[in-house]
Protein backbone atom coordinates (compact mmCIF):
# COMPACT_ATOMS: atom_id res chain seq x y z
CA UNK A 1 -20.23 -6.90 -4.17
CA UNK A 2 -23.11 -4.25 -3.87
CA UNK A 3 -26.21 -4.61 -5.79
CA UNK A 4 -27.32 -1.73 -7.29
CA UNK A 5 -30.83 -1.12 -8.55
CA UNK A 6 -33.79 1.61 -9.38
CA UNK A 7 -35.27 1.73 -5.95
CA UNK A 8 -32.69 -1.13 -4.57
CA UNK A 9 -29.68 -1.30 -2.73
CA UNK A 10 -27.86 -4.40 -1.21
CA UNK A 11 -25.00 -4.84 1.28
CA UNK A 12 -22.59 -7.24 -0.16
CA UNK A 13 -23.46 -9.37 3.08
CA UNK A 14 -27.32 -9.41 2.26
CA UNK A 15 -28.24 -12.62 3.24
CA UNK A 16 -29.80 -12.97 -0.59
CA UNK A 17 -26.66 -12.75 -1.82
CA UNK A 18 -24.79 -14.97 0.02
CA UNK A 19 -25.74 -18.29 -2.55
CA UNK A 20 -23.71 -16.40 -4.88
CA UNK A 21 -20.43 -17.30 -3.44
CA UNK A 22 -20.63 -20.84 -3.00
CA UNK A 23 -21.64 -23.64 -5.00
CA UNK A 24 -25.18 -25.08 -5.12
CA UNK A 25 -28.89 -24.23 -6.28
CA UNK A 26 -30.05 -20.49 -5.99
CA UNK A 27 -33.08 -20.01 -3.70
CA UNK A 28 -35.98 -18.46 -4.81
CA UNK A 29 -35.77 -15.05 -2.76
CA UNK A 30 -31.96 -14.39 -4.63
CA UNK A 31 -33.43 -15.08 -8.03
CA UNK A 32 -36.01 -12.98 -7.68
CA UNK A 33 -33.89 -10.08 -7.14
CA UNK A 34 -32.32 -10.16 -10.69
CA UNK A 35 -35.77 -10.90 -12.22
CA UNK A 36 -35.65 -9.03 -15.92
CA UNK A 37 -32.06 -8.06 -15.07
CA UNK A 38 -30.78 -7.64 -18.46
CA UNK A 39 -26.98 -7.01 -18.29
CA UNK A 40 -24.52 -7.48 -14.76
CA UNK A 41 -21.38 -5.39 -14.54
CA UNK A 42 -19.50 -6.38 -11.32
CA UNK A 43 -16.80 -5.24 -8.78
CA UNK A 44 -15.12 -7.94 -7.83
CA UNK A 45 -12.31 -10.59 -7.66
CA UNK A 46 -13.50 -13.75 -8.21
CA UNK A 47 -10.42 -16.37 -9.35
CA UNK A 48 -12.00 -19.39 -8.31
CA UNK A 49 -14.98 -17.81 -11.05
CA UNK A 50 -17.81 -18.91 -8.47
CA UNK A 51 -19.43 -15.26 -8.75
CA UNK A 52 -19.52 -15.87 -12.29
CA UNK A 53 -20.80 -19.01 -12.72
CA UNK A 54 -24.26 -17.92 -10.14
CA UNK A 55 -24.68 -15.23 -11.90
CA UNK A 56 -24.58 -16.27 -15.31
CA UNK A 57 -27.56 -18.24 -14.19
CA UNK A 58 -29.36 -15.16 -13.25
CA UNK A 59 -28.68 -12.65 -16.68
CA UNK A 60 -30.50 -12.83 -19.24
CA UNK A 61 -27.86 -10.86 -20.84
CA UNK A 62 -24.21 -10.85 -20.66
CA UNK A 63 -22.14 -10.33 -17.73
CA UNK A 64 -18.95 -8.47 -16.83
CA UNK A 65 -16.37 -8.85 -14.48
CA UNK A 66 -14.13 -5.83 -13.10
CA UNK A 67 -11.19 -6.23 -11.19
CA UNK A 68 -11.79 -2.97 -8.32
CA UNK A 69 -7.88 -2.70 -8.21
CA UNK A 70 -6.01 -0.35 -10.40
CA UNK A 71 -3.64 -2.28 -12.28
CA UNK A 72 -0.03 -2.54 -10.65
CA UNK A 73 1.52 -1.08 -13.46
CA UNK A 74 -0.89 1.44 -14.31
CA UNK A 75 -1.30 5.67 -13.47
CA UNK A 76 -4.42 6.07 -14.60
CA UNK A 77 -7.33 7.31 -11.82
CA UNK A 78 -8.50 4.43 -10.02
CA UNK A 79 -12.74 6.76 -11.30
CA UNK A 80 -11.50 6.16 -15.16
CA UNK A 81 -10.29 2.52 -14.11
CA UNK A 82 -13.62 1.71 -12.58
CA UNK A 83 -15.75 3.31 -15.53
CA UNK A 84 -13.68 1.75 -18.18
CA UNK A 85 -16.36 -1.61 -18.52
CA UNK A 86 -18.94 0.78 -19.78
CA UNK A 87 -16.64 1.04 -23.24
CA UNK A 88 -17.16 -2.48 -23.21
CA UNK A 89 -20.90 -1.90 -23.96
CA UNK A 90 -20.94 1.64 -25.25
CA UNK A 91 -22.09 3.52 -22.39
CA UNK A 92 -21.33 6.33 -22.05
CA UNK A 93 -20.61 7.70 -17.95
CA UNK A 94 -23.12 10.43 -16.76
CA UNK A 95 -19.94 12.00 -15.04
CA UNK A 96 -16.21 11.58 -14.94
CA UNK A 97 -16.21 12.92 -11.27
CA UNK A 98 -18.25 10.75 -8.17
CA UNK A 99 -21.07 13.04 -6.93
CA UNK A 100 -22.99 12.16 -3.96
CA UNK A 101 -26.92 13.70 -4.13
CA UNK A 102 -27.72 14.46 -0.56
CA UNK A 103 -31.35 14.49 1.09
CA UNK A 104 -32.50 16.04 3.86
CA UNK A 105 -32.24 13.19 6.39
CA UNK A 106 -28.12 13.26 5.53
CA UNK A 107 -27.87 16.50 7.37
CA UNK A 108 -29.30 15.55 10.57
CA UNK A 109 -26.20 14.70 12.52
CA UNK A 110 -24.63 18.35 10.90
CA UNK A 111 -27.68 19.72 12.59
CA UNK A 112 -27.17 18.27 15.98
CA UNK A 113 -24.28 19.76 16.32
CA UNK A 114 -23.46 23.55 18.34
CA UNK A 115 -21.77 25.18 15.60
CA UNK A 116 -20.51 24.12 12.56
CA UNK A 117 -16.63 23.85 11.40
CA UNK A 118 -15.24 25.87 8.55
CA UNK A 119 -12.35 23.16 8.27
CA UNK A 120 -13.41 19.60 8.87
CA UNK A 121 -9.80 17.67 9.80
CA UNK A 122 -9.35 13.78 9.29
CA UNK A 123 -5.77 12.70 11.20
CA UNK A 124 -6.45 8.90 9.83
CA UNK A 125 -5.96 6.42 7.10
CA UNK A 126 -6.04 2.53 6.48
CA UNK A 127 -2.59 2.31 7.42
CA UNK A 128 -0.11 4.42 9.75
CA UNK A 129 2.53 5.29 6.73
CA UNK A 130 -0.05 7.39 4.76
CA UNK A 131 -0.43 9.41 8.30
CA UNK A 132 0.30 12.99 8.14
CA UNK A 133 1.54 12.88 12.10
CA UNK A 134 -1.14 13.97 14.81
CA UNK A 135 0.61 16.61 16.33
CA UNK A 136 1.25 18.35 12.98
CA UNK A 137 -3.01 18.11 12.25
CA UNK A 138 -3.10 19.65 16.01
CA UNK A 139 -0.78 22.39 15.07
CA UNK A 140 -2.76 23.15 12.03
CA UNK A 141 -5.73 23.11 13.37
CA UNK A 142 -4.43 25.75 15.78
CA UNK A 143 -2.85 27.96 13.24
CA UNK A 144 -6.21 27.96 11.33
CA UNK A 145 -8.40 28.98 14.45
CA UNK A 146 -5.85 31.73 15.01
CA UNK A 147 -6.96 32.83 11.56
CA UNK A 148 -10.55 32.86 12.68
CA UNK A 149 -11.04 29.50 10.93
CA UNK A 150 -12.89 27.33 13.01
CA UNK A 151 -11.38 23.43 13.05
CA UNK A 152 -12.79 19.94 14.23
CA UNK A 153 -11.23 17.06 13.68
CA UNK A 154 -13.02 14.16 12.33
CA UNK A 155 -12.90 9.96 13.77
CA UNK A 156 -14.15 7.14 12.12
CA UNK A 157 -13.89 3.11 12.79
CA UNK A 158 -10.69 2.89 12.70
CA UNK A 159 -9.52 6.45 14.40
CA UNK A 160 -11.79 5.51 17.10
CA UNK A 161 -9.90 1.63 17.49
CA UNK A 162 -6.89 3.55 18.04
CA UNK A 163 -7.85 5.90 20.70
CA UNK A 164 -7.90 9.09 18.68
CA UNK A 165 -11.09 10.14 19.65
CA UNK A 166 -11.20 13.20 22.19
CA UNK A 167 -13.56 15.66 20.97
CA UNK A 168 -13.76 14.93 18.00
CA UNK A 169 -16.96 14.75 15.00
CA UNK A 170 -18.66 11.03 14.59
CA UNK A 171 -21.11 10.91 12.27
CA UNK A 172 -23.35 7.67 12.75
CA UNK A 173 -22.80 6.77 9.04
CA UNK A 174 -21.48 7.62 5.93
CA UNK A 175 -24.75 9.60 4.35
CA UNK A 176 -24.56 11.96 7.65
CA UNK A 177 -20.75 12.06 6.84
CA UNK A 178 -21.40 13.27 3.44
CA UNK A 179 -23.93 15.61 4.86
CA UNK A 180 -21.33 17.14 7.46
CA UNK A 181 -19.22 17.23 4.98
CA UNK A 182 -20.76 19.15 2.44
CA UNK A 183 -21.43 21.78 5.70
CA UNK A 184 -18.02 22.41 5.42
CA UNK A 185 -16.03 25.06 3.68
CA UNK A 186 -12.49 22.66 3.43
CA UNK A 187 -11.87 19.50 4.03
CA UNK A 188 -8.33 18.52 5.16
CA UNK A 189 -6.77 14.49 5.44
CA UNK A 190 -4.68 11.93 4.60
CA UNK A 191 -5.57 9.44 1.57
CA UNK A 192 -8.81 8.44 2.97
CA UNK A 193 -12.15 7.35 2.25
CA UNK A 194 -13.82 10.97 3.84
CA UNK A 195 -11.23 12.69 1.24
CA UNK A 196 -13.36 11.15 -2.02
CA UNK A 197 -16.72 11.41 0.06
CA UNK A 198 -15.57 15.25 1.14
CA UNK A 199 -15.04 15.82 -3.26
CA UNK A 200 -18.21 14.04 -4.42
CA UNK A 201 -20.19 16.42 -2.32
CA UNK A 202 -18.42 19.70 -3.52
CA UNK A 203 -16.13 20.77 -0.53
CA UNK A 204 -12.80 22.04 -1.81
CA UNK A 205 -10.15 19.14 -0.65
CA UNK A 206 -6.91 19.43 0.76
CA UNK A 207 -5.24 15.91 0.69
CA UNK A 208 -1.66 14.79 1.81
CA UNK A 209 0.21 12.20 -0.22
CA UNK A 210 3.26 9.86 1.18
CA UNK A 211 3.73 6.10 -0.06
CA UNK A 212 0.61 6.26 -2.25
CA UNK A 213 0.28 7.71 -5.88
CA UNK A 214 -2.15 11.26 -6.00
CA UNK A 215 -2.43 10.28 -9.95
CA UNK A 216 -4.62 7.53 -8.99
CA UNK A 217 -6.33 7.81 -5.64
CA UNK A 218 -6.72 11.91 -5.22
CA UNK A 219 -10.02 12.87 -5.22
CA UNK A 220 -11.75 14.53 -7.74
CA UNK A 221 -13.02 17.68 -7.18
CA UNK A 222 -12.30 21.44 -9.59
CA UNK A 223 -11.02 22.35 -5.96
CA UNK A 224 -8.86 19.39 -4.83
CA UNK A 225 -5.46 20.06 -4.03
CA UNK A 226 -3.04 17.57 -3.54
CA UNK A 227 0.24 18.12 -1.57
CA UNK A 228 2.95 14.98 -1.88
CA UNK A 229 6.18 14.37 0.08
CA UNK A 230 8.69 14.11 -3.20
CA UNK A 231 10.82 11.29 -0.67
CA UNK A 232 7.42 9.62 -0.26
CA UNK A 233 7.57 9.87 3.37
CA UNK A 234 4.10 11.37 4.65
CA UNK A 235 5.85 12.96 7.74
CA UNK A 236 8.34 15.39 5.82
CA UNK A 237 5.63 17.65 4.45
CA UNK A 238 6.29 21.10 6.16
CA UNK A 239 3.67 22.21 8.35
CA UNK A 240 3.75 25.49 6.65
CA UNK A 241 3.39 24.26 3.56
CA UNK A 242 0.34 22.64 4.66
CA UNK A 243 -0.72 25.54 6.26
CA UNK A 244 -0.52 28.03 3.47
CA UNK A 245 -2.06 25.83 1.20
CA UNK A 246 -5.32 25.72 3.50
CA UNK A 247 -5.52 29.38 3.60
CA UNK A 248 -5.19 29.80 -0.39
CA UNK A 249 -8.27 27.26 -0.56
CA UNK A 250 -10.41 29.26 1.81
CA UNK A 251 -9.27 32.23 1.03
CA UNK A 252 -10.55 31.79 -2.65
CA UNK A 253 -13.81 30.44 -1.20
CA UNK A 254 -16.46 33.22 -0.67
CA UNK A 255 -17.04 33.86 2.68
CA UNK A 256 -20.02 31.72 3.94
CA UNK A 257 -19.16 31.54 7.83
């Protein structure tokens, strides 16, 4: 859980928050925080109800309980899944689309860097069989700089854990991710986390589909493309196909470099 506030912003393990999941009185310092809160909506699985029963102590108003997984029998995009509590209370969303509003401090890692990458490349995922396989990401990334695009490839957490690193972009955290990522001019991966980040910032998207459904996790973005192995194996999309769809995407683009 993540609480979300004008001028606040919690880490579900805030140690404020932590009297929420077990049973017990509510200190002070955790009340406080939902002083005047007027309505809850919240993320979360909670089948023993503990959540629920703290934080009905804390509302003045109602609260709402949304389960973060799409439903197992369901196509619809996991962004109109997660928005679909506000018809509950007849709000309407802002946006259909996640956008990420950047600040100055988000682009000082981009900044740090010698030269910046048309084509940012992420090789990873939360699990091997959504992998497009490494060598084919290496062989793209070479085709591209023949082009005169310029390539990195991008590591996070778990990249890093399994010794994908070489040289390779790090940003510290995920605002300086968004920031390097909204340097770029395409954004290339697996279904990933960096994919959604790379959309909600405005970089055109090029994502690669295996096991997973594009109807509910692609990101959103008027430039995301989605390419999908019709077997559902990751590792049988053709490099070229891969290829030429990168080049439509930043061919299209106006030239910025």
């Amino acid at each position: 859980m993540q609480l979300c506030r004008v001028n606040l912003q919690l880490s579900y393990d805030d140690p404020r928050l932590m009297p929420l999941h077990r049973t017990g009185p509510i200190p002070q310092e955790t009340r406080d925080l939902f002083a005047h809160t007027e309505r809850i909506l919240v993320y979360a699985v909670d089948s023993e109800r503990q959540l629920e029963r703290q934080l009905t102590q804390l509302s003045i108003g109602p609260v709402l309980f949304c389960d973060p997984r799409p439903p197992a029998d369901a196509s619809v995009h996991i962004v109109d899944h997660l928005l679909s509590p506000l018809q509950a209370w007849n709000i309407p969303p802002a946006r259909h689309s996640p956008h990420i509003e950047l600040n100055s401090k988000d682009y000082r890692y981009a900044e740090t860097l010698p030269s910046m990458p048309d084509v940012v490349i992420h090789p990873g995922s939360s699990s091997p069989d959504k992998c497009w396989p490494e060598q084919h990401f290496s062989a793209l990334a070479a085709q591209l700089a023949k082009r005169g695009w310029a390539t990195a490839i991008l590591c996070g957490p778990i990249e890093i854990e399994r010794g994908l690193i070489g040289d390779s972009l790090q940003p510290p955290n995920l605002r300086s991710l968004a920031g390097l990522l909204s340097c770029a001019s395409l954004f290339i991966g697996n279904d990933s986390g960096p994919g959604h980040i790379a959309a909600a910032v405005g970089t055109p998207t090029l994502s690669l589909f295996g096991p997973t459904d594009p109807r509910i996790w692609a990101p959103r973005n008027i430039r995301a493309k989605v390419l999908r192995a019709p077997t559902k194996n990751i590792d049988e999309i053709p490099l070229e196909m891969v290829f030429e769809a990168a080049l439509q995407l930043l061919e299209s683009r106006p030239d910025e470099r």
